[in-house]
N, C-alpha and C. Protein backbone atom coordinates (compact mmCIF):
# COMPACT_ATOMS: atom_id res chain seq x y z
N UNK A 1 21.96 -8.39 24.19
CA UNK A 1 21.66 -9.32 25.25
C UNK A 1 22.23 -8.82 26.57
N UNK A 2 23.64 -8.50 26.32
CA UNK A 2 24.20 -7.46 28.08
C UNK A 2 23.36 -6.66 28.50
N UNK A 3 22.73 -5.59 27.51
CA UNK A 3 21.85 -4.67 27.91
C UNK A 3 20.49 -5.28 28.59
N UNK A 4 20.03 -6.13 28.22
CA UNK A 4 18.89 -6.73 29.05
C UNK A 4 19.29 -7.59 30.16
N UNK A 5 20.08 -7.92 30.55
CA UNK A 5 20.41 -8.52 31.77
C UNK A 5 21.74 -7.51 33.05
N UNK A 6 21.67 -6.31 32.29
CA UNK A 6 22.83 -5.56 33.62
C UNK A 6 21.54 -5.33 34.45
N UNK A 7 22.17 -5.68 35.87
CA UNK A 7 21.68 -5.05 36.83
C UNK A 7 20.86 -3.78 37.18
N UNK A 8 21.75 -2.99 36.63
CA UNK A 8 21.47 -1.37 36.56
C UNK A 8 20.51 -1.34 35.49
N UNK A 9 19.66 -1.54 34.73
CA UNK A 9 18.32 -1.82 33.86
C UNK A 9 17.73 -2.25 34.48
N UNK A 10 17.60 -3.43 35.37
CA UNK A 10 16.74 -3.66 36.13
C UNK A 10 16.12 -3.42 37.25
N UNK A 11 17.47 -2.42 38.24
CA UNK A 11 16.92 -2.04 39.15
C UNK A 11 15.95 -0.49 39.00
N UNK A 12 15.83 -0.47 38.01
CA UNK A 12 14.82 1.09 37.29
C UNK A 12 13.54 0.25 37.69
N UNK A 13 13.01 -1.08 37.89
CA UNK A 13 12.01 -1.11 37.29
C UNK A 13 11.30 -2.11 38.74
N UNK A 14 11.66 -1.15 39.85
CA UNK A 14 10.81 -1.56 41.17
C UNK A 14 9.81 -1.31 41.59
N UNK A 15 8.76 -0.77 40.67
CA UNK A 15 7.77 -0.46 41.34
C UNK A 15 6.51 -0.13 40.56
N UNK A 16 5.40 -0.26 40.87
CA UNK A 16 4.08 0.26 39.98
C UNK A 16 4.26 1.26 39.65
N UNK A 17 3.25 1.54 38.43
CA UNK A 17 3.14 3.28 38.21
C UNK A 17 4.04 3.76 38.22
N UNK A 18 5.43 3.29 37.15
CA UNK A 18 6.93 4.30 37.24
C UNK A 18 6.78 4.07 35.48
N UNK A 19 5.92 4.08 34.77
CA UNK A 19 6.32 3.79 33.02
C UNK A 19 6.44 2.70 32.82
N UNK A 20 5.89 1.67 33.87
CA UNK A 20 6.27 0.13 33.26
C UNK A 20 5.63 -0.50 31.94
N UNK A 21 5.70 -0.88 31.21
CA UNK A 21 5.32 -1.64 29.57
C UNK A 21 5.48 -2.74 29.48
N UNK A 22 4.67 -3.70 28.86
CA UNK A 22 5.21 -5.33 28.36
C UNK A 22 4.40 -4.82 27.18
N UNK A 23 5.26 -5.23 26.14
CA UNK A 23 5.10 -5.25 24.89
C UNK A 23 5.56 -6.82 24.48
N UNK A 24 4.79 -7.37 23.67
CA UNK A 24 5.26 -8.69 22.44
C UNK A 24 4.47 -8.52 21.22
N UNK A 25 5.23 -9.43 20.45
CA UNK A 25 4.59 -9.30 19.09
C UNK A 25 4.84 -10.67 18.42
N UNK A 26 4.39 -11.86 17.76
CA UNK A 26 4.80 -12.89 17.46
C UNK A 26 3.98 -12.62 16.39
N UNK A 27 4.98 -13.42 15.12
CA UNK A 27 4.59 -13.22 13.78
C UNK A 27 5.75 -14.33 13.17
N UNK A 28 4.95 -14.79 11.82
CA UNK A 28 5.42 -15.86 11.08
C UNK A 28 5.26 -15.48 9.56
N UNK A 29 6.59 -15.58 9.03
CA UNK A 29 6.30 -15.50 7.65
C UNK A 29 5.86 -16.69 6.85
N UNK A 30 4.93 -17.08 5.75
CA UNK A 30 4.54 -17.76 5.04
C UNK A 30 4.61 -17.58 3.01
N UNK A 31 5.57 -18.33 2.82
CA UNK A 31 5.29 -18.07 1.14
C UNK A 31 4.19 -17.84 0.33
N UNK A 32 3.80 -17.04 -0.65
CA UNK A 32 3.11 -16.89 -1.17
C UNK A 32 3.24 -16.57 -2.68
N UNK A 33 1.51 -16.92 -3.16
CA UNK A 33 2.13 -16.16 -4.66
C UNK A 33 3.41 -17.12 -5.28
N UNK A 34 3.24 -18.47 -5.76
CA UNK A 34 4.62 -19.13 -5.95
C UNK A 34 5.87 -18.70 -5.65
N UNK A 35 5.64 -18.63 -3.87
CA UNK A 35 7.38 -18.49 -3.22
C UNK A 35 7.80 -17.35 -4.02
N UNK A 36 6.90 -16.02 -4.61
CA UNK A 36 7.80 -14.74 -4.60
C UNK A 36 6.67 -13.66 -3.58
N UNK A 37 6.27 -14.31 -3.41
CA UNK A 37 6.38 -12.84 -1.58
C UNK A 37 5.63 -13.73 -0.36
N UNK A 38 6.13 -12.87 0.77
CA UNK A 38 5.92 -13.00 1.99
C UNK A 38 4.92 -12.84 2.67
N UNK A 39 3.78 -13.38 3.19
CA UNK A 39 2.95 -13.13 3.93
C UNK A 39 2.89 -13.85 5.41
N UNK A 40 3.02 -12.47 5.71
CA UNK A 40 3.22 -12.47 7.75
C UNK A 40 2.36 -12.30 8.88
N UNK A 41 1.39 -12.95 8.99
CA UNK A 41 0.39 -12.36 10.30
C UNK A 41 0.82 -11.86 11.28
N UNK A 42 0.59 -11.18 12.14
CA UNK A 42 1.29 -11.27 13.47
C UNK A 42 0.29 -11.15 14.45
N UNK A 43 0.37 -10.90 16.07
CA UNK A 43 -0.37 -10.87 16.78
C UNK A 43 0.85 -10.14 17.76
N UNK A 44 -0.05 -8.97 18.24
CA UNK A 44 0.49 -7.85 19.15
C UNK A 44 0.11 -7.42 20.35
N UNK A 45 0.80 -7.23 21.70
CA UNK A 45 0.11 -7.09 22.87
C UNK A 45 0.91 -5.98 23.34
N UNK A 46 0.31 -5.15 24.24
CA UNK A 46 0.99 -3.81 24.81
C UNK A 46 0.10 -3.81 26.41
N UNK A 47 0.56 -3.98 27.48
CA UNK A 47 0.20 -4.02 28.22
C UNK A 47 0.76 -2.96 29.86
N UNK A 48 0.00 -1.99 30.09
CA UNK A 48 0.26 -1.35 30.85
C UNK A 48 -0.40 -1.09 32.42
N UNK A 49 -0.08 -0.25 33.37
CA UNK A 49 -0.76 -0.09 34.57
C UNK A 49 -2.16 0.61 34.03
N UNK A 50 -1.94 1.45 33.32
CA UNK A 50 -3.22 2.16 32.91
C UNK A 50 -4.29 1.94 31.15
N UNK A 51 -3.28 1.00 30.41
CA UNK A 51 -3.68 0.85 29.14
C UNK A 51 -3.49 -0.58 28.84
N UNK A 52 -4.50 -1.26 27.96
CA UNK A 52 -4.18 -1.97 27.66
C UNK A 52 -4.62 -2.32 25.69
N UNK A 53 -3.71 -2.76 24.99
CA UNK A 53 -4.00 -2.51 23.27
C UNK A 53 -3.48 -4.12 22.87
N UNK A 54 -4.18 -4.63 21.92
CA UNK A 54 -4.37 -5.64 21.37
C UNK A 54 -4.16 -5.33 19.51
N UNK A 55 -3.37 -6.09 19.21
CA UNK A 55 -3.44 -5.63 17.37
C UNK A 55 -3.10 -6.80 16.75
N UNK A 56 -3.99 -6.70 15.61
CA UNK A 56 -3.82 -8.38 14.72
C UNK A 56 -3.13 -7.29 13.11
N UNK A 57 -2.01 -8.13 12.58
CA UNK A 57 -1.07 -7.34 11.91
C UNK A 57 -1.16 -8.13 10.73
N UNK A 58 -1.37 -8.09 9.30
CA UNK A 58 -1.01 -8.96 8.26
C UNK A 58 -0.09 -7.76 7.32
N UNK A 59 1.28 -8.57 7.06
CA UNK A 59 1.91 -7.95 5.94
C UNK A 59 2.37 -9.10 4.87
N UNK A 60 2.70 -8.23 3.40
CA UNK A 60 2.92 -8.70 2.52
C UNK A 60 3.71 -7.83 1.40
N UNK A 61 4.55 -8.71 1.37
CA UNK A 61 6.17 -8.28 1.00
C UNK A 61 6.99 -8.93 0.20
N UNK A 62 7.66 -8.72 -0.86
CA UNK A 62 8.52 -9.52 -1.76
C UNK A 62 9.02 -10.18 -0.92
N UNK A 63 9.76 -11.63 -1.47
CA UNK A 63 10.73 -12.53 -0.85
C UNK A 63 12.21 -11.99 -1.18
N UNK A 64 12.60 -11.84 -0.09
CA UNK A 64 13.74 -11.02 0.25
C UNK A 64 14.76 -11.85 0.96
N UNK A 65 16.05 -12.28 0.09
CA UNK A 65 17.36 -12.73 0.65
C UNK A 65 18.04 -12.13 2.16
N UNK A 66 19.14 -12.72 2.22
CA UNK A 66 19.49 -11.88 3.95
C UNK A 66 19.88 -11.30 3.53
N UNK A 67 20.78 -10.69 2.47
CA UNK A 67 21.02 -9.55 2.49
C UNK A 67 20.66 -8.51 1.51
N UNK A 68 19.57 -8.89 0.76
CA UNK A 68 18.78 -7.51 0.44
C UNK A 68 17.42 -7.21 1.49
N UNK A 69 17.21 -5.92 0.69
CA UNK A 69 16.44 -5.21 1.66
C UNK A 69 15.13 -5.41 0.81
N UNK A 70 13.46 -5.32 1.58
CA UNK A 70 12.48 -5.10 1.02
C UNK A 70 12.42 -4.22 -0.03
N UNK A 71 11.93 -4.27 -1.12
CA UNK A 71 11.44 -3.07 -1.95
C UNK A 71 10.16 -2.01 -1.49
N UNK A 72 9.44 -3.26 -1.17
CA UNK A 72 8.05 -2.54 -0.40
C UNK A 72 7.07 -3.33 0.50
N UNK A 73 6.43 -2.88 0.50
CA UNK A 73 5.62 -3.49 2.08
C UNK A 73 4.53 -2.80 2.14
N UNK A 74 3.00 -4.29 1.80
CA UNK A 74 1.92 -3.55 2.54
C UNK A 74 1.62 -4.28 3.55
N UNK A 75 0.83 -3.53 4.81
CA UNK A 75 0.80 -3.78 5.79
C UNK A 75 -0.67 -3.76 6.38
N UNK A 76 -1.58 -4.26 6.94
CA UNK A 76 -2.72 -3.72 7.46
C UNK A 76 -2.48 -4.44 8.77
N UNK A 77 -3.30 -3.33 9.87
CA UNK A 77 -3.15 -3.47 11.11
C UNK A 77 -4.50 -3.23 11.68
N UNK A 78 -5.24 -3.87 13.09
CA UNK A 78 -6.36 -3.68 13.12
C UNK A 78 -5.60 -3.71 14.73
N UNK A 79 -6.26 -2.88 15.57
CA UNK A 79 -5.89 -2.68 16.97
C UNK A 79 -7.22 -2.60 17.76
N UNK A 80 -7.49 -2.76 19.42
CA UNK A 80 -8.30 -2.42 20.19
C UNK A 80 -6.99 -1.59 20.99
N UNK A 81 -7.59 -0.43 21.79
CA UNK A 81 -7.04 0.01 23.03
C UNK A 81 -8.09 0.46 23.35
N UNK A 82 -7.94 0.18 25.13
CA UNK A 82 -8.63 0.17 26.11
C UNK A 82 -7.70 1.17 27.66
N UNK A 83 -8.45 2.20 27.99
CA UNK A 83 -7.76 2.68 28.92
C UNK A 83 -8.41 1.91 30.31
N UNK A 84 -7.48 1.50 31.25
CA UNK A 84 -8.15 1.03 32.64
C UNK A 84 -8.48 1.80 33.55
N UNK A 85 -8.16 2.89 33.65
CA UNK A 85 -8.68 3.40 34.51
C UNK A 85 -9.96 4.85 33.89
N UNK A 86 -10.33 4.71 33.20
CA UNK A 86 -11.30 5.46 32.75
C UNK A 86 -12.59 4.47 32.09
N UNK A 87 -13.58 5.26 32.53
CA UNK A 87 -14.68 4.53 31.90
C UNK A 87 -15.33 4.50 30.35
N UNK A 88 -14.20 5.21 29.40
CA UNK A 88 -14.26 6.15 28.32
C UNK A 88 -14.80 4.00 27.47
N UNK A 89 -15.60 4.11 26.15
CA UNK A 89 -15.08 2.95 25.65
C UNK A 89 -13.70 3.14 24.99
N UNK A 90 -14.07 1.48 24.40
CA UNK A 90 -12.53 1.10 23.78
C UNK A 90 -12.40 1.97 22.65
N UNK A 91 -10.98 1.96 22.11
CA UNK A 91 -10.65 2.57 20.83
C UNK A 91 -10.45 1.65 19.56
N UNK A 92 -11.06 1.79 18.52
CA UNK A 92 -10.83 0.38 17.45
C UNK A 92 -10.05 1.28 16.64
N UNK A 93 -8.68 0.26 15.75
CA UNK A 93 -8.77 1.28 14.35
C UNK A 93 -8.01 0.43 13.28
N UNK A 94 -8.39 0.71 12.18
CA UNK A 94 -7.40 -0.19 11.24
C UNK A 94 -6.63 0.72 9.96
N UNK A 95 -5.54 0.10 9.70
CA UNK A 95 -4.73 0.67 9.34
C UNK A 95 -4.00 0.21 8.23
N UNK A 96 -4.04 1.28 6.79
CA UNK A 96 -3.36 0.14 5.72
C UNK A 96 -2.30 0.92 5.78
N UNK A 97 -1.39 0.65 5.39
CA UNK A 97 0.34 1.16 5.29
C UNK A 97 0.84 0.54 4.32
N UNK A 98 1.49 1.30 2.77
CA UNK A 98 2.37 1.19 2.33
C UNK A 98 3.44 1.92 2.25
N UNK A 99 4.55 1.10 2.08
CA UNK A 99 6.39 1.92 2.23
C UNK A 99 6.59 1.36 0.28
N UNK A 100 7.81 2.21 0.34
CA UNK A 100 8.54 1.63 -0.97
C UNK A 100 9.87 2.50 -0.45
N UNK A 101 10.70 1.48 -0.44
CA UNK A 101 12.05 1.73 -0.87
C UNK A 101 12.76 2.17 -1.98
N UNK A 102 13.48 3.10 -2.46
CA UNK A 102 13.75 3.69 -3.53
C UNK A 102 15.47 4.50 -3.04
């Protein structure tokens, strides 16, 4: 939290066209499968001077205490990016991802 409010972080960030980014991501976990795994939608935004990308995220994951760790995780991701200053079209892509912990 210090790190996002010193001064000196913020004064980097006066001006257009210097690497500026807004990124968010909001996501909710939901029980599943009789309360033994996790299913998480999310919704993702990346927003730049020259780009802009949109991604709808669903994962699903054992139910996991605070202090253990996932075993595994699948993930699918579906994105648009769009460059603004080019007339190129958009970019679509989707994406399955599994991890396992071991």
């Amino acid at each position: 939290m210090d790190a996002l409010l010193r001064p000196t972080v913020i004064e980097g960030m006066d001006g257009p066209g210097n690497g500026q980014r807004l990124e968010a991501e909001a996501a909710y976990g939901f029980p599943a499968f009789a309360d033994r795994l996790t299913l998480t939608p999310a919704l993702a935004l990346a927003l730049s001077p020259d780009s802009s990308t949109y991604g709808l995220l669903w994962t699903l994951a054992p139910y996991a205490q605070q202090d253990q760790g996932e075993p595994w995780e699948v993930v699918l991701e579906g994105q648009h990016h769009e460059h603004v200053s080019s007339a190129s079209p958009a970019d679509h892509s989707l994406n399955l991802r599994f991890s396992l912990l071991f």
